[in-house]
PDB file of N, CA and C in Angstrom:
ATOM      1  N   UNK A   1       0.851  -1.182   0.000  1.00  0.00           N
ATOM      2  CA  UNK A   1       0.000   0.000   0.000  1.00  0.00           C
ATOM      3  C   UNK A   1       0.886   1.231   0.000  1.00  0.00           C
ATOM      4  N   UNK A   2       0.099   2.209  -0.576  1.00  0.00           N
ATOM      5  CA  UNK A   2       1.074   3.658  -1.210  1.00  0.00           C
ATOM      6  C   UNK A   2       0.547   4.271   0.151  1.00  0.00           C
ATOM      7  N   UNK A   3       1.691   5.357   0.590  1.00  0.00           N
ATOM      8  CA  UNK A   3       0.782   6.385   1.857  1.00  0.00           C
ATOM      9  C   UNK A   3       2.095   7.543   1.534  1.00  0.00           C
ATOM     10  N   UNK A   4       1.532   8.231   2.161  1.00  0.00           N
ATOM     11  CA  UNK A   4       2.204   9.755   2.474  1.00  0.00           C
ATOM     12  C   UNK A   4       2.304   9.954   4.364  1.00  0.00           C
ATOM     13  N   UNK A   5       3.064  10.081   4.961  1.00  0.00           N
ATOM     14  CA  UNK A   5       3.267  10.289   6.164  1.00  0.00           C
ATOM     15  C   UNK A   5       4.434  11.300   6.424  1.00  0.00           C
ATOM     16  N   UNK A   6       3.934  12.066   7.621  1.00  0.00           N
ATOM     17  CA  UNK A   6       5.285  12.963   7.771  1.00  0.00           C
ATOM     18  C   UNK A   6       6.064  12.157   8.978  1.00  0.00           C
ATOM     19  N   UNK A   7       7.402  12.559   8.856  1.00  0.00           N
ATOM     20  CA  UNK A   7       8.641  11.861   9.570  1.00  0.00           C
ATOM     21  C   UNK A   7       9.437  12.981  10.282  1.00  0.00           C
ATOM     22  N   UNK A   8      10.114  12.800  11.330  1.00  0.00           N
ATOM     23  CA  UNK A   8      10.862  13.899  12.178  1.00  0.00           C
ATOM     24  C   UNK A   8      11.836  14.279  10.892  1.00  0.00           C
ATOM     25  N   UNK A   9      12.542  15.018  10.656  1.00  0.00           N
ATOM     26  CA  UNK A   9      13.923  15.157   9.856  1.00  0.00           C
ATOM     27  C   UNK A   9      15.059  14.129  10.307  1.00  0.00           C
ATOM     28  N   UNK A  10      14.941  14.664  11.536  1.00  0.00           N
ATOM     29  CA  UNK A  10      16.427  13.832  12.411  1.00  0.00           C
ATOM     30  C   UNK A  10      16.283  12.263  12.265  1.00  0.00           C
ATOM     31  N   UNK A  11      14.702  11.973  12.528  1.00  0.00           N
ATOM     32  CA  UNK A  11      14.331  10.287  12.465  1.00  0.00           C
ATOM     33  C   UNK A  11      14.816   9.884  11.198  1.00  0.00           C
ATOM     34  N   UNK A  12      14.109  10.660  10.097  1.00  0.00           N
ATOM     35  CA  UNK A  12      14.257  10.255   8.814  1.00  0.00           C
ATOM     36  C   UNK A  12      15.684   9.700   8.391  1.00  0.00           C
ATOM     37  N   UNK A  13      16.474  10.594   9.260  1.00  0.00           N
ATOM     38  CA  UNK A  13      18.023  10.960   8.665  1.00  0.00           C
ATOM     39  C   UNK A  13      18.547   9.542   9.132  1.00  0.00           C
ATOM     40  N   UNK A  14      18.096   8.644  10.223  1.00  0.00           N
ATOM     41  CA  UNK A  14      18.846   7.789  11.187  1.00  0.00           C
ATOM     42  C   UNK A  14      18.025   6.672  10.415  1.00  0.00           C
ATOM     43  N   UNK A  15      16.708   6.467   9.914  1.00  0.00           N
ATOM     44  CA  UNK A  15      16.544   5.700   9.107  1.00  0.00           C
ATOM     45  C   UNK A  15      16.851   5.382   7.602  1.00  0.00           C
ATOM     46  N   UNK A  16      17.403   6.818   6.717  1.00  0.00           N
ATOM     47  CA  UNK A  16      18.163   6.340   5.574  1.00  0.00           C
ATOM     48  C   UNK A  16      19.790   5.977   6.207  1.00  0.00           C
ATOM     49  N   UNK A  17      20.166   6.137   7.196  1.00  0.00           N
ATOM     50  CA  UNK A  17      21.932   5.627   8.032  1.00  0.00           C
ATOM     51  C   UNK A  17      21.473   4.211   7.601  1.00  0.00           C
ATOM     52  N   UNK A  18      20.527   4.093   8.735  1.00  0.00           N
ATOM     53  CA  UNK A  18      20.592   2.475   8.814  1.00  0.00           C
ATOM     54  C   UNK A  18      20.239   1.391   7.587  1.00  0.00           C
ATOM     55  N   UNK A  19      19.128   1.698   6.670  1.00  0.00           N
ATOM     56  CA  UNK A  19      19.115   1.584   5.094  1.00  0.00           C
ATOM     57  C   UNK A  19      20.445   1.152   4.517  1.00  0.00           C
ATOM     58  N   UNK A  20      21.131   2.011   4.202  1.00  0.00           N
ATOM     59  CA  UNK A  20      22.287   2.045   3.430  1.00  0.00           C
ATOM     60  C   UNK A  20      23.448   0.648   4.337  1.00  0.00           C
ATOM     61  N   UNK A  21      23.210   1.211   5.633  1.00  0.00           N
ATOM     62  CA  UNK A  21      24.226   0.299   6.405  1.00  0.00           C
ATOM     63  C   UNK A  21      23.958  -1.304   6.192  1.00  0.00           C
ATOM     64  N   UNK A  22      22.452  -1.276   6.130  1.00  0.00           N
ATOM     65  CA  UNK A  22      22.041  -2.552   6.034  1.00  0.00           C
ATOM     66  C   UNK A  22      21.556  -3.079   4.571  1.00  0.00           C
ATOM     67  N   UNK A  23      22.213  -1.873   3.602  1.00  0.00           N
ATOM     68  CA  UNK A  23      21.903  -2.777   2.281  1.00  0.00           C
ATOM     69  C   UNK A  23      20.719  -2.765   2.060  1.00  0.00           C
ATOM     70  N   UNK A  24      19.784  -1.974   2.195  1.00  0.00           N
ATOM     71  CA  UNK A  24      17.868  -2.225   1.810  1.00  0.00           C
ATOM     72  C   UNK A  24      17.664  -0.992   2.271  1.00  0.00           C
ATOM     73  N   UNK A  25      16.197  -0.753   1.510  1.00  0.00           N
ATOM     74  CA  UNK A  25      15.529   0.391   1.404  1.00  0.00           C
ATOM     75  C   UNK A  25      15.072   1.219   2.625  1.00  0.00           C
ATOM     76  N   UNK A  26      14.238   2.530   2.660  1.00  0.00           N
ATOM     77  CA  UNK A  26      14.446   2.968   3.864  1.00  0.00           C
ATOM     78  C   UNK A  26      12.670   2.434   3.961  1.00  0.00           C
ATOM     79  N   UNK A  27      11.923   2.127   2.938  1.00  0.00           N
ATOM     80  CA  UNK A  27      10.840   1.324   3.378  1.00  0.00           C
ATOM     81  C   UNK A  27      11.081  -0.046   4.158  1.00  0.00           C
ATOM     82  N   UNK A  28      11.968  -0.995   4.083  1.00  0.00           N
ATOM     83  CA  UNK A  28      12.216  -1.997   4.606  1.00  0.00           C
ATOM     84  C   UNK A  28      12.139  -2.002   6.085  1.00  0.00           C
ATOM     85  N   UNK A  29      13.201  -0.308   6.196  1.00  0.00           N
ATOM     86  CA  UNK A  29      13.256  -0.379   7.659  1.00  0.00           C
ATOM     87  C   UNK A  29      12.456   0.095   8.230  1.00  0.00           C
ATOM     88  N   UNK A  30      11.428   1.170   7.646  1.00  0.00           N
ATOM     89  CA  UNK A  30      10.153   1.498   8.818  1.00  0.00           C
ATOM     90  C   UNK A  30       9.148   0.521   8.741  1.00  0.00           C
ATOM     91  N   UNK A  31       9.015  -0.609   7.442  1.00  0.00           N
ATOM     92  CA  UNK A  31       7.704  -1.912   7.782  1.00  0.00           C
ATOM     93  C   UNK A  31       8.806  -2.791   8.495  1.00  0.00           C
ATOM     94  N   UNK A  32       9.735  -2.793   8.825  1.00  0.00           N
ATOM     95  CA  UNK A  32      10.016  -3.489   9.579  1.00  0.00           C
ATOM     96  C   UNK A  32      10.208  -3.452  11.132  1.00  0.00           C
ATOM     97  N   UNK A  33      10.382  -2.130  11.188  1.00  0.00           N
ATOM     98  CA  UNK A  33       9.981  -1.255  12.431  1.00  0.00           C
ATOM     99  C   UNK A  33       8.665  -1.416  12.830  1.00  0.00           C
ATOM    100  N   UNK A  34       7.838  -0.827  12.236  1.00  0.00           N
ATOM    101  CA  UNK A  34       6.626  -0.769  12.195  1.00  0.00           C
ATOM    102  C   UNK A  34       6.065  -2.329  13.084  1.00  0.00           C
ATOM    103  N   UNK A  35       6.673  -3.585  12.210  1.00  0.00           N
ATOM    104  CA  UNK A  35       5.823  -4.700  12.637  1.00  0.00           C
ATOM    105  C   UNK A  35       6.455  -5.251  13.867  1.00  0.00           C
ATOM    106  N   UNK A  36       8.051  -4.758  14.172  1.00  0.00           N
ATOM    107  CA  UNK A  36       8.325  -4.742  15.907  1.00  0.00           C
ATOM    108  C   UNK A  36       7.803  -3.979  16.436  1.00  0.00           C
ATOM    109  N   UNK A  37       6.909  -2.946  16.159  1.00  0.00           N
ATOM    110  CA  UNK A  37       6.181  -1.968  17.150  1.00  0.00           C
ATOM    111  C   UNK A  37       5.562  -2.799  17.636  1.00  0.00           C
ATOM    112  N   UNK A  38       4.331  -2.802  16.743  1.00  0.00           N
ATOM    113  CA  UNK A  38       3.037  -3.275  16.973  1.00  0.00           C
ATOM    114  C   UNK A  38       3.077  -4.429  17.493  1.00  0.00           C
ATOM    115  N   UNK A  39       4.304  -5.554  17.298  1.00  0.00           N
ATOM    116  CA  UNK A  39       4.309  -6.931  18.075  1.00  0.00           C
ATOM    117  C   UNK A  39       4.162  -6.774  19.438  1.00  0.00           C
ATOM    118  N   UNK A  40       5.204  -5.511  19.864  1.00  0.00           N
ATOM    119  CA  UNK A  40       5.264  -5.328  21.344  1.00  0.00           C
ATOM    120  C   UNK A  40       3.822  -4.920  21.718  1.00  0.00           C
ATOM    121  N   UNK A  41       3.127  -4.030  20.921  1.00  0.00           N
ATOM    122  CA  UNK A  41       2.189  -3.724  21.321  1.00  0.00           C
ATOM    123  C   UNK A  41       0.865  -4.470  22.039  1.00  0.00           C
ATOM    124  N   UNK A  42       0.633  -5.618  21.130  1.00  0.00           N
ATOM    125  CA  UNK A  42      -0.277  -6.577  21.235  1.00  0.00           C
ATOM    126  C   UNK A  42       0.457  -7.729  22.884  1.00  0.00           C
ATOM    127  N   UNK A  43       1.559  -7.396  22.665  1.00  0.00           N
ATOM    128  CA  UNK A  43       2.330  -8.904  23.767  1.00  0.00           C
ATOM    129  C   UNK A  43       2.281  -8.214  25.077  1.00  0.00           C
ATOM    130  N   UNK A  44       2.361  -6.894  25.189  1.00  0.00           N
ATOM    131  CA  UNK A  44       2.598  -6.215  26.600  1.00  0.00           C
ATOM    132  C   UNK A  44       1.385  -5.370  26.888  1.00  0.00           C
ATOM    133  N   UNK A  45       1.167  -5.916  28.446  1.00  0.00           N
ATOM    134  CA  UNK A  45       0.105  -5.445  29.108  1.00  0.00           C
ATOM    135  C   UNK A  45       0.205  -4.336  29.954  1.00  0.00           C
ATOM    136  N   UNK A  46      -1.001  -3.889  30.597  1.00  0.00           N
ATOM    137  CA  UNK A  46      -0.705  -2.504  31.557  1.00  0.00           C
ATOM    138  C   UNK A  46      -0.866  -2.995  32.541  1.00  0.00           C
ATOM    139  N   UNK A  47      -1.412  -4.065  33.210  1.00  0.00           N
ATOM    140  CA  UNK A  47      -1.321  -5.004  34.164  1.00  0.00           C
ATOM    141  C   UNK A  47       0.096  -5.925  34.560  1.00  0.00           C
ATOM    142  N   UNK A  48       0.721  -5.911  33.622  1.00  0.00           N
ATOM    143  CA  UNK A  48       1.976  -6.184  34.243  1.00  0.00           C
ATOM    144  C   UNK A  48       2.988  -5.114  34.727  1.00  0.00           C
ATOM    145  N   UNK A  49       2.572  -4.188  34.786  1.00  0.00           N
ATOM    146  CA  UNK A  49       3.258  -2.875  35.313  1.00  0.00           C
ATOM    147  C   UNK A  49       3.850  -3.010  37.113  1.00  0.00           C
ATOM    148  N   UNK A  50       4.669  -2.921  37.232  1.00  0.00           N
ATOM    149  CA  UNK A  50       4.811  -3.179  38.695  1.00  0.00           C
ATOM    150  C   UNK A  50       3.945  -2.073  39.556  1.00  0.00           C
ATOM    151  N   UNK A  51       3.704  -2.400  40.873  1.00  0.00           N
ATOM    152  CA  UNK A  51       2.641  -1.547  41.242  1.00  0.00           C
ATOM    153  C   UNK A  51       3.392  -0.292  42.176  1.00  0.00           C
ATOM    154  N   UNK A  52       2.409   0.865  42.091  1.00  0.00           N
ATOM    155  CA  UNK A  52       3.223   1.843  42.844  1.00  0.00           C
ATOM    156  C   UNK A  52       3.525   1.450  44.239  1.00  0.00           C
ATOM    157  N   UNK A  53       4.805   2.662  44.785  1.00  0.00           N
ATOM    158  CA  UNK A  53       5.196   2.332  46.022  1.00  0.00           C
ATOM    159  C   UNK A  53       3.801   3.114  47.198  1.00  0.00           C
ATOM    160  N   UNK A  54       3.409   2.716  47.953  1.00  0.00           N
ATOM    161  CA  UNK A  54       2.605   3.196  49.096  1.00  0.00           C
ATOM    162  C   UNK A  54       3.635   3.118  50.451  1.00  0.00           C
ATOM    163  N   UNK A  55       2.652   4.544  50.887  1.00  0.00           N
ATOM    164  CA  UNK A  55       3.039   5.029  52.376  1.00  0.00           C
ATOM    165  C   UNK A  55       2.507   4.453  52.919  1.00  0.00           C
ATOM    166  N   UNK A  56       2.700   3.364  54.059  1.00  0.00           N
ATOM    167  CA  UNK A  56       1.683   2.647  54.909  1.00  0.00           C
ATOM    168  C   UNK A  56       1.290   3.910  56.425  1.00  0.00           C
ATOM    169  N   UNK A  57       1.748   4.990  56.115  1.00  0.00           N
ATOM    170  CA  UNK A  57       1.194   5.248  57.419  1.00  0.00           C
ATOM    171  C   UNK A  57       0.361   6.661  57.327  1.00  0.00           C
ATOM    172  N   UNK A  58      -0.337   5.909  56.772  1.00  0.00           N
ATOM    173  CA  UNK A  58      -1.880   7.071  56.211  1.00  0.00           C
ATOM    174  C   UNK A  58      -1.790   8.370  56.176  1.00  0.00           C
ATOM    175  N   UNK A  59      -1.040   9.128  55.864  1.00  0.00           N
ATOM    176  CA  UNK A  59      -0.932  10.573  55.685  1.00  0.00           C
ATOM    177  C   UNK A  59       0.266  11.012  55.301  1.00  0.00           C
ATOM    178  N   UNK A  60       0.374  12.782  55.286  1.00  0.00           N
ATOM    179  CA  UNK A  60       1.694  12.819  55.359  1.00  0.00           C
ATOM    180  C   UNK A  60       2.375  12.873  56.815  1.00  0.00           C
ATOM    181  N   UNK A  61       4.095  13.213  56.427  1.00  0.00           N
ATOM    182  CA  UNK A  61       4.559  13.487  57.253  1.00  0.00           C
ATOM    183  C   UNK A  61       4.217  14.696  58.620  1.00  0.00           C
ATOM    184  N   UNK A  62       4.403  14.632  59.888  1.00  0.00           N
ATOM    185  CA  UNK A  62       3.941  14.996  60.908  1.00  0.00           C
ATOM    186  C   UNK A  62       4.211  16.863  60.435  1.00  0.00           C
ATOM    187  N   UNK A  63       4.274  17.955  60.868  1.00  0.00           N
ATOM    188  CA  UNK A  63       4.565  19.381  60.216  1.00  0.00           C
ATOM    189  C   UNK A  63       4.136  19.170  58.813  1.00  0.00           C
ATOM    190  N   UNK A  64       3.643  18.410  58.110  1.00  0.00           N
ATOM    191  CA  UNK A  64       3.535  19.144  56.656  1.00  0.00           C
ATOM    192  C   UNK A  64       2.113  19.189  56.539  1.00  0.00           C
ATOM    193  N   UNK A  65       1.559  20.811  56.256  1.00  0.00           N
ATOM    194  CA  UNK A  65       0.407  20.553  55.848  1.00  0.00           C
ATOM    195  C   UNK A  65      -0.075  20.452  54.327  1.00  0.00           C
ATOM    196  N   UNK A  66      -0.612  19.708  53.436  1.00  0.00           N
ATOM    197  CA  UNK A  66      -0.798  19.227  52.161  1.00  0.00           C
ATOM    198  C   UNK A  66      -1.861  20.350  51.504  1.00  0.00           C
ATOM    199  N   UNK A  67      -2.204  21.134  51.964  1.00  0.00           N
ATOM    200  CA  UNK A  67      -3.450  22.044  51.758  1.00  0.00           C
ATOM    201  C   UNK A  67      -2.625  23.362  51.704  1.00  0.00           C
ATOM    202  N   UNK A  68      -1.081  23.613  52.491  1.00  0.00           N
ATOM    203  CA  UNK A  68      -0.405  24.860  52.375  1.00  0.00           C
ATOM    204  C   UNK A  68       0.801  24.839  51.903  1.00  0.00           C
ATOM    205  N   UNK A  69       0.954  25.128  50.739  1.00  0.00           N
ATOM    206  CA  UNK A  69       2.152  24.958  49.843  1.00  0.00           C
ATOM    207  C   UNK A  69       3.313  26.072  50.632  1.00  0.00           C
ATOM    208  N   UNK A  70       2.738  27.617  50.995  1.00  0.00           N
ATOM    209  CA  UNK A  70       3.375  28.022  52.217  1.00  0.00           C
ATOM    210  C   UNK A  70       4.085  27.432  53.298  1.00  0.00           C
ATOM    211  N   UNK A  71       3.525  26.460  54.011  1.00  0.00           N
ATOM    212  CA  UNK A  71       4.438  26.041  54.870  1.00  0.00           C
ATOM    213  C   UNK A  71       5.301  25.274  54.455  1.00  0.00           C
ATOM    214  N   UNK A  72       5.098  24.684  53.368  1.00  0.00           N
ATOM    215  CA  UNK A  72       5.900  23.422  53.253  1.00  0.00           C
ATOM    216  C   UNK A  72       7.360  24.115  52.830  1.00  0.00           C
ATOM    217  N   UNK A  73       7.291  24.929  51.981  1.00  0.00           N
ATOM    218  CA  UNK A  73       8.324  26.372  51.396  1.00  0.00           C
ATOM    219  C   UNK A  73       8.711  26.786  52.904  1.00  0.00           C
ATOM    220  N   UNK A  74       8.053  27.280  53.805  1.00  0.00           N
ATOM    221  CA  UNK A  74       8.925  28.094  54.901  1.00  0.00           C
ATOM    222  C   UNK A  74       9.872  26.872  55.814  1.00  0.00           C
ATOM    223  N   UNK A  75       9.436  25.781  55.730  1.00  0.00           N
ATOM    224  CA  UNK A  75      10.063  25.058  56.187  1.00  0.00           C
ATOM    225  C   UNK A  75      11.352  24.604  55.452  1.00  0.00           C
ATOM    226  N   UNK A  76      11.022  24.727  54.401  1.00  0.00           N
ATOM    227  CA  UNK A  76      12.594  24.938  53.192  1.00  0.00           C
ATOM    228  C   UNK A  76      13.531  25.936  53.328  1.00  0.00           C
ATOM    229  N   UNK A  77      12.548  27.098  53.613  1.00  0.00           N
ATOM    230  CA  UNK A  77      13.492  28.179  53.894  1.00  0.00           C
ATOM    231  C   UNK A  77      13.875  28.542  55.115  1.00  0.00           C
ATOM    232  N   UNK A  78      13.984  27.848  56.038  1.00  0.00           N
ATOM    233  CA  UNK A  78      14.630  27.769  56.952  1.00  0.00           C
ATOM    234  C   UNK A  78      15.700  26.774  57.349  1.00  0.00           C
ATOM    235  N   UNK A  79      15.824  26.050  56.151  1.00  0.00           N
ATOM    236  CA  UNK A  79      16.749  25.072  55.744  1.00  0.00           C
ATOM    237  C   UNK A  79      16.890  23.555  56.924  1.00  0.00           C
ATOM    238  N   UNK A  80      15.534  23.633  57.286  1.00  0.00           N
ATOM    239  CA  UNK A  80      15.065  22.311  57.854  1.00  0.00           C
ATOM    240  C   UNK A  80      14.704  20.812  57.222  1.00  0.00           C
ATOM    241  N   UNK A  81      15.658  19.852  57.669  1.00  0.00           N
ATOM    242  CA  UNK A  81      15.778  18.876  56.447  1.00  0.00           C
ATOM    243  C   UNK A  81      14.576  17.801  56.349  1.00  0.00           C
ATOM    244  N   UNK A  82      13.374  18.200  55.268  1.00  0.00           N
ATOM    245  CA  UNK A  82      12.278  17.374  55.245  1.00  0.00           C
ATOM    246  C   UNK A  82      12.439  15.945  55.944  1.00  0.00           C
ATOM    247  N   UNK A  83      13.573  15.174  55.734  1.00  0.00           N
ATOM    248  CA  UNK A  83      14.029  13.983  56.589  1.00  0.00           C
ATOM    249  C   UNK A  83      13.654  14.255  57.484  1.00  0.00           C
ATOM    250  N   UNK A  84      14.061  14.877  58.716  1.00  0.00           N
ATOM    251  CA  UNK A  84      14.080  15.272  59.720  1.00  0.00           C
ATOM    252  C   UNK A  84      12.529  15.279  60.642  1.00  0.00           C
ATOM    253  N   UNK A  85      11.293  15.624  59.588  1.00  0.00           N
ATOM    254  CA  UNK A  85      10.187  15.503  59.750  1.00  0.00           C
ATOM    255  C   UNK A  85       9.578  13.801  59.823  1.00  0.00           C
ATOM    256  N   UNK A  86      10.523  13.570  59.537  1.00  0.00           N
ATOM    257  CA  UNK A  86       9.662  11.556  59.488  1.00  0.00           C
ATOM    258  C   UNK A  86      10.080  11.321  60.743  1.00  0.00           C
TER     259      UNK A  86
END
């Protein structure tokens, strides 16, 4: 199939490199690209994502209030080490 698509410049440039390097066209290498995309696409899930890290101890840290971006800053600027708050 015939198509028209636009390409980065820089991409373009790294796919006629590799073309030439590899002896074949620069169509070869984006349907061939193309069909390692999409393989990954179909094989990998969003469920295998490892899961985020959680705070087990239900809030934040003790001095920080989450509602005042102010304090959390004055406590910076007084060069108090957020560590220090756990």
């Amino acid at each position: 199939m015939r198509t028209t698509i636009t390409i980065d410049d820089a991409l373009y440039s790294e796919v006629e490199a590799l073309a030439k390097q590899r002896n074949c066209s620069v169509d070869e290498v984006i349907n061939s690209a193309m069909k390692v995309y999409l393989r990954h696409l179909s094989t990998s899930r969003v469920d295998e994502l490892p899961p985020l890290p959680r705070r087990m101890s239900g809030g934040p840290h003790p001095g920080i209030n989450i509602n005042d971006m102010s304090s959390l800053m004055s406590i910076l600027d007084e060069g108090q080490e957020l560590n220090s708050l756990r």
